[in-house]
N, C-alpha and C. Protein backbone atom coordinates (compact mmCIF):
# COMPACT_ATOMS: atom_id res chain seq x y z
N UNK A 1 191.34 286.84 82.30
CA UNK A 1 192.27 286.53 83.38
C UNK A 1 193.26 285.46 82.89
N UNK A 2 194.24 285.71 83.16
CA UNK A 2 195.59 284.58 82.98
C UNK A 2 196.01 283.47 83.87
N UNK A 3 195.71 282.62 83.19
CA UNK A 3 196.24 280.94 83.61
C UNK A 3 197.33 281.20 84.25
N UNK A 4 197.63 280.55 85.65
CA UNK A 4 198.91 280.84 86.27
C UNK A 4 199.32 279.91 87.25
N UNK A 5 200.34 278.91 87.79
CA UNK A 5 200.56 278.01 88.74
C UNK A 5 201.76 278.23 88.98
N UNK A 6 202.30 277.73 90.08
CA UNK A 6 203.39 277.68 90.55
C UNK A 6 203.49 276.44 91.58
N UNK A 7 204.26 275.41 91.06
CA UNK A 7 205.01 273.99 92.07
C UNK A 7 205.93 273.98 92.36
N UNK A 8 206.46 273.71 93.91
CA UNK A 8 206.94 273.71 94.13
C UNK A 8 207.88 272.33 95.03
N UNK A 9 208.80 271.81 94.41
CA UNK A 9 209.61 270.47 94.31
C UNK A 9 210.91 271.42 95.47
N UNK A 10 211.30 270.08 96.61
CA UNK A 10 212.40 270.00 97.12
C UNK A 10 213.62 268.97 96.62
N UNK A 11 214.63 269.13 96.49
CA UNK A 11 215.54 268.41 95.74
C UNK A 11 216.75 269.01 96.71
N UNK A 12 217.88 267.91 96.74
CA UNK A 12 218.99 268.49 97.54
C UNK A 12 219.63 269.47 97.98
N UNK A 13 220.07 269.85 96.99
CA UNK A 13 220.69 271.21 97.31
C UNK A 13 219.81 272.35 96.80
N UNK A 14 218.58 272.28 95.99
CA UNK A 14 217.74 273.64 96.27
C UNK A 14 216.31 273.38 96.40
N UNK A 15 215.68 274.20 95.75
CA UNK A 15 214.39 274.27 95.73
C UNK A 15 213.79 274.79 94.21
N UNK A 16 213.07 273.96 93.81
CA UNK A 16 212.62 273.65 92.06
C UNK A 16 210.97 274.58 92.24
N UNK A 17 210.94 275.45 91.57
CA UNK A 17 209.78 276.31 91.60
C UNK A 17 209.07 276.24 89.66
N UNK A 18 208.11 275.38 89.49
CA UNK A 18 207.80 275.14 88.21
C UNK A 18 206.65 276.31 88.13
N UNK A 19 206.95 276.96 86.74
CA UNK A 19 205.89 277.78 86.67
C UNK A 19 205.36 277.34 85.61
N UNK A 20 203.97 277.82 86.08
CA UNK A 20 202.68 277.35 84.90
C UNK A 20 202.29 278.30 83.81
N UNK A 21 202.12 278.79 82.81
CA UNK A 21 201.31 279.57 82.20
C UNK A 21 201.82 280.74 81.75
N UNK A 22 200.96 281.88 82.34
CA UNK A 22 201.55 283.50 81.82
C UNK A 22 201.87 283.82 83.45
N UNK A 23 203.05 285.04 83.10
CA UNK A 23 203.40 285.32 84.53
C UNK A 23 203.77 287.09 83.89
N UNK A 24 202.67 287.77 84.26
CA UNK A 24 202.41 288.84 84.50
C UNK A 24 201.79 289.85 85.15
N UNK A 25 200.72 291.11 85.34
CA UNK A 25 200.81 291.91 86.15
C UNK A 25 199.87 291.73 87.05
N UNK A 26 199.01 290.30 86.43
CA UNK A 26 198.04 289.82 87.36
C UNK A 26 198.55 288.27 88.34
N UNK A 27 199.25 288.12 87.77
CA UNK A 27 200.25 286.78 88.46
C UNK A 27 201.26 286.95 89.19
N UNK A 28 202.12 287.99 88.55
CA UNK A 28 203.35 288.53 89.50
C UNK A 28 203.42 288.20 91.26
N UNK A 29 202.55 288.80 91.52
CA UNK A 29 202.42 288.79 93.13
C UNK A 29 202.39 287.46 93.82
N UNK A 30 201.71 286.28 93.10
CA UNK A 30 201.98 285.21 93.27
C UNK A 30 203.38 284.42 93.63
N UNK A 31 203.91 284.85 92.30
CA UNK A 31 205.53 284.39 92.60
C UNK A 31 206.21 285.24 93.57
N UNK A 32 205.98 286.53 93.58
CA UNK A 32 206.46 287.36 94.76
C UNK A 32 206.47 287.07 96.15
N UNK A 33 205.36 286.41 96.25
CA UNK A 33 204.86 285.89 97.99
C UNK A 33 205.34 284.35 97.82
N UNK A 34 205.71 283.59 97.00
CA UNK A 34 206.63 282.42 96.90
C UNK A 34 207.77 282.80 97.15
N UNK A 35 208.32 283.48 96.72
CA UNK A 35 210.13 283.55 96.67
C UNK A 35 210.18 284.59 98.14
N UNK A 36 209.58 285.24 98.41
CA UNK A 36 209.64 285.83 100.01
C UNK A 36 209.62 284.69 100.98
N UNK A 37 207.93 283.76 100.89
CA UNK A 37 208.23 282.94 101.82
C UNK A 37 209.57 281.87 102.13
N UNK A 38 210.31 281.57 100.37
CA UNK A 38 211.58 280.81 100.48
C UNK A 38 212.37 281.42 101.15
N UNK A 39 212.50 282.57 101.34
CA UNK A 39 213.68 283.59 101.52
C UNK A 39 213.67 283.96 103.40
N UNK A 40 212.49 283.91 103.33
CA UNK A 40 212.37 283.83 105.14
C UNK A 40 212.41 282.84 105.73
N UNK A 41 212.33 281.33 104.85
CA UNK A 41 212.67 280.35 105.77
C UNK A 41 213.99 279.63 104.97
N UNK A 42 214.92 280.78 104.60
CA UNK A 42 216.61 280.52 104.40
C UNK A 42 216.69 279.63 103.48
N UNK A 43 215.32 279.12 101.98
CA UNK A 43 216.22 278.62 101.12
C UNK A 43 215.98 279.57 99.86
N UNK A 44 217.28 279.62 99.78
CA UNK A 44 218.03 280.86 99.07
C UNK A 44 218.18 279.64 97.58
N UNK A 45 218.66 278.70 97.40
CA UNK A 45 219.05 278.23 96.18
C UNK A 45 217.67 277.92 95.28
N UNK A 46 217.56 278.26 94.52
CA UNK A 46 216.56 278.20 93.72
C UNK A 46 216.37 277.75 92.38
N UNK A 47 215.49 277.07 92.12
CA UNK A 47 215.78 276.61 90.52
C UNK A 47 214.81 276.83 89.71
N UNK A 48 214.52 278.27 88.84
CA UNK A 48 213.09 278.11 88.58
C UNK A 48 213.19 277.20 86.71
N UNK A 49 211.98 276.42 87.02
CA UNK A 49 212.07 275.38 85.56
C UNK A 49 210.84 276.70 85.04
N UNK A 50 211.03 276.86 83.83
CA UNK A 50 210.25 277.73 82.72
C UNK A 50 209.48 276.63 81.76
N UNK A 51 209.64 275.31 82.14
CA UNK A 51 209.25 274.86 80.56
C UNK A 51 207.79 275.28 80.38
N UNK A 52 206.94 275.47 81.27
CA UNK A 52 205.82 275.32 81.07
C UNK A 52 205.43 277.05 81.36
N UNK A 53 206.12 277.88 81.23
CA UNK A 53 205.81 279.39 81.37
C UNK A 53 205.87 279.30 79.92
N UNK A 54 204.27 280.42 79.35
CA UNK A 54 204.19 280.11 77.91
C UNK A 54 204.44 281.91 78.02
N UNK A 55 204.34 282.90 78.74
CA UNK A 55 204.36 284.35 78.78
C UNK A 55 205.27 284.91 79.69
N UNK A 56 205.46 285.98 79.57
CA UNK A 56 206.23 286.68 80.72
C UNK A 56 205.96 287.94 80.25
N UNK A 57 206.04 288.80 81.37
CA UNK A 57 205.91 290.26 81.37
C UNK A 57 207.17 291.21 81.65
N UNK A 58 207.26 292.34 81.77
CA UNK A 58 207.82 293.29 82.40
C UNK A 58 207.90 292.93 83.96
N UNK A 59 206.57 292.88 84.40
CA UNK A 59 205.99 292.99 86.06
C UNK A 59 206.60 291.29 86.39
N UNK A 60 206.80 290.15 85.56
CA UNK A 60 206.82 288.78 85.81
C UNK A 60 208.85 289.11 85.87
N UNK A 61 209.48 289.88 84.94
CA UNK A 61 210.67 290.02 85.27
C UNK A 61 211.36 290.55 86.60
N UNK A 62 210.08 291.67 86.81
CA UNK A 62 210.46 292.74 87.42
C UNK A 62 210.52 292.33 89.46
N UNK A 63 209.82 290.66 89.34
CA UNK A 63 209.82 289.43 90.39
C UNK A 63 211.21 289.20 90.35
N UNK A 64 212.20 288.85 89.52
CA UNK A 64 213.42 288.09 90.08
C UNK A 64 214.05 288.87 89.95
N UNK A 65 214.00 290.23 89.92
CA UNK A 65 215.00 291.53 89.91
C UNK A 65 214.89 291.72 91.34
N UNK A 66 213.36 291.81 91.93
CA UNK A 66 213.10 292.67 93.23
C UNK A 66 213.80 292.11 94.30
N UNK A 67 214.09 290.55 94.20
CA UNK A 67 214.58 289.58 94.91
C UNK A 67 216.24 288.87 95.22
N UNK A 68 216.48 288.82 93.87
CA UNK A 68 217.92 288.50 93.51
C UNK A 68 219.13 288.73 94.57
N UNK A 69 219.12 290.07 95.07
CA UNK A 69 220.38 290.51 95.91
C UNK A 69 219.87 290.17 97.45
N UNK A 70 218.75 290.15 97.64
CA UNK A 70 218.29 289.09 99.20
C UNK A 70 218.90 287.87 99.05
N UNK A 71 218.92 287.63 97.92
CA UNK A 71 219.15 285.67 97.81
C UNK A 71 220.72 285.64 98.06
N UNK A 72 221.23 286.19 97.02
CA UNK A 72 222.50 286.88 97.12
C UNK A 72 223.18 287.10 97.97
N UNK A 73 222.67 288.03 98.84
CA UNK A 73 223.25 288.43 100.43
C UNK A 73 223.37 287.05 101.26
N UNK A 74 221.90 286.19 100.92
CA UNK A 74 222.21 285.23 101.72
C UNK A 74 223.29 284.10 101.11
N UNK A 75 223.91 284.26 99.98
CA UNK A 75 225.15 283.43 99.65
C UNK A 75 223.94 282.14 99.01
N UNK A 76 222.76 282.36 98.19
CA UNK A 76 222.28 281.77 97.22
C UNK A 76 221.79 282.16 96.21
N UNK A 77 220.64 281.30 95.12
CA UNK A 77 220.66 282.16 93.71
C UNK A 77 219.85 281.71 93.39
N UNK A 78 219.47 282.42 91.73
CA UNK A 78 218.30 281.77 91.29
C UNK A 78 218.96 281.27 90.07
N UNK A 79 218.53 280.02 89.51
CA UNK A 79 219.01 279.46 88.45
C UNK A 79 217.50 279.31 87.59
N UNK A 80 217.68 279.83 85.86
CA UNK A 80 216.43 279.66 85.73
C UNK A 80 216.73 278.89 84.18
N UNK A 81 215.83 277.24 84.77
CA UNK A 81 216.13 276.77 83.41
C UNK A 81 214.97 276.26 82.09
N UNK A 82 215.02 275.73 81.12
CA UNK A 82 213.95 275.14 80.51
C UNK A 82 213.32 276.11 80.00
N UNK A 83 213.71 277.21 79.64
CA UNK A 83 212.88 278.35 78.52
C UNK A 83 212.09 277.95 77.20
N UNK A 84 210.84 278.08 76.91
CA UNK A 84 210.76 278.09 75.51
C UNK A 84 210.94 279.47 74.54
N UNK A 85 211.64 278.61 73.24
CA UNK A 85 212.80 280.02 73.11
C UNK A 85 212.15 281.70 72.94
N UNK A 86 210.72 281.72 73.12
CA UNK A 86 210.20 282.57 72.77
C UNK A 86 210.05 283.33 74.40
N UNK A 87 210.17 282.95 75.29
CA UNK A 87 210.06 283.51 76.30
C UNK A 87 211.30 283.56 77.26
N UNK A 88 212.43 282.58 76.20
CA UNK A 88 214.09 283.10 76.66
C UNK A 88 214.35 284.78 75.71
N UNK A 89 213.92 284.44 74.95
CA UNK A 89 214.17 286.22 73.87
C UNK A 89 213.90 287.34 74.63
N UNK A 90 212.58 287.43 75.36
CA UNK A 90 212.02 288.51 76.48
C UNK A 90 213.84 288.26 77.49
N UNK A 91 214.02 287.24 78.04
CA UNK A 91 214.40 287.82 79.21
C UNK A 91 216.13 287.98 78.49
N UNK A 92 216.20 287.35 77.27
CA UNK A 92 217.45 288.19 76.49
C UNK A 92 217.59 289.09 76.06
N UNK A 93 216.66 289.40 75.61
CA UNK A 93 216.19 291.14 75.33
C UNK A 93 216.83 291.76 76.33
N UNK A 94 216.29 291.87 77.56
CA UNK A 94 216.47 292.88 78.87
C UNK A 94 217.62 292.04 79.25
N UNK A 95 218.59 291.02 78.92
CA UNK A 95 219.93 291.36 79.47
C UNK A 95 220.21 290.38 80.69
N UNK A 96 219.05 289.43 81.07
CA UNK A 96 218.92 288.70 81.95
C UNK A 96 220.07 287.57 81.72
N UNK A 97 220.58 287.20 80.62
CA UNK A 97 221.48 286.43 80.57
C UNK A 97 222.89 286.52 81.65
N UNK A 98 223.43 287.97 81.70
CA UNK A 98 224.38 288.63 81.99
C UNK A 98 224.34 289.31 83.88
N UNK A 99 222.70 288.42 84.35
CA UNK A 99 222.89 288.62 85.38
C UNK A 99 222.46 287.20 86.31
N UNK A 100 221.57 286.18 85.04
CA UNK A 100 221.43 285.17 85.65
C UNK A 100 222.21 283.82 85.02
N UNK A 101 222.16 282.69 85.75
CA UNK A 101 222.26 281.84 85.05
C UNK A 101 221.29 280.99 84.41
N UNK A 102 220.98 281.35 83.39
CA UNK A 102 219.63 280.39 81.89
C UNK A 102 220.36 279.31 81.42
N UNK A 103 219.31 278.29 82.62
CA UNK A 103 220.40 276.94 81.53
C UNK A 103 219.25 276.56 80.72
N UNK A 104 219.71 275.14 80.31
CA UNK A 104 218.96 274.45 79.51
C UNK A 104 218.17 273.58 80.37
N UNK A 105 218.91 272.79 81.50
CA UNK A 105 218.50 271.65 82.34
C UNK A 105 217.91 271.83 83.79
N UNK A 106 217.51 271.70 84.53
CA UNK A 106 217.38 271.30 85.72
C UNK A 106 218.92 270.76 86.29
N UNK A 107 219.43 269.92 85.90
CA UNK A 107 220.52 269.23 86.21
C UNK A 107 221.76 269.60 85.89
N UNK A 108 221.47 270.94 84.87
CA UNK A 108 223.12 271.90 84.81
C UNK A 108 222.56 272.74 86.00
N UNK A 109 221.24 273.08 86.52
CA UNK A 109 221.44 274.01 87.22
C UNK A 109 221.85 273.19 88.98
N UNK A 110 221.45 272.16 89.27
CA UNK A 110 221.73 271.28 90.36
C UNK A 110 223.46 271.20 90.19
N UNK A 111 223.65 270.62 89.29
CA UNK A 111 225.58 271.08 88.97
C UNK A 111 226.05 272.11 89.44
N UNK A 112 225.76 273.10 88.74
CA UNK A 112 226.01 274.45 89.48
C UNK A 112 225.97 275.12 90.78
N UNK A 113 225.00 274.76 91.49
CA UNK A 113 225.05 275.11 92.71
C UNK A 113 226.02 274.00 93.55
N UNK A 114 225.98 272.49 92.68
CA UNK A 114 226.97 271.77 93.81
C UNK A 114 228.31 272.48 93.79
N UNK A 115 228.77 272.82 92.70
CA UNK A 115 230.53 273.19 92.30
C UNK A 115 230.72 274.41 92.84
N UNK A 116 229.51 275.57 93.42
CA UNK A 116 229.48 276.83 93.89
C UNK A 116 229.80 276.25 95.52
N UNK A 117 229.49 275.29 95.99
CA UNK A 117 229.09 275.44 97.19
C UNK A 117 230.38 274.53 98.03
């Protein structure tokens, strides 16, 4: 079974979702029923920090795909920062660059949503 956490930090303008561990086909659902419950109680801005995600899956991608255009609709986003570079390659591989914003910081992604908004 795979090591898996998810914290979750309020900060001004979004909401900081730290993930722990591996996030795949046994974890997935976890983050799934996180980012629903954000999404039903309207916070849409999102910041997920990766530093501490050591895995990712297909099924762990296939979480901020299912979600994205809800957030969207509601005129917020997901910003996902702090990759280690081995688990930024997975989500460069599949192209995630070109639909999200991958920063480096926490604080380019807090930037970003201030200058959007």
């Amino acid at each position: 079974m795979s090591t898996f956490d998810i914290r979750t930090r309020s900060k001004s303008d979004a909401i900081v979702l730290e993930i722990y561990g591996e996030l795949d086909a046994h974890t997935a659902p976890r983050l799934e029923k996180e980012l629903k419950k954000l999404i039903d109680e309207k916070f849409v801005n999102i910041i997920v920090n990766g530093s501490s995600l050591d895995y990712i899956s297909s099924a762990g991608l296939g979480v901020f795909m299912a979600y994205i255009e809800d957030i969207r609709l509601q005129k917020g986003d997901i910003k996902i920062t702090n990759l280690k570079p081995k688990v930024f390659n997975v989500f460069d591989l599949l192209g995630f660059p070109t639909l999200y914003d991958i920063l480096d910081s926490e604080e380019e992604a807090h930037s970003r949503f201030k200058s959007s908004s």
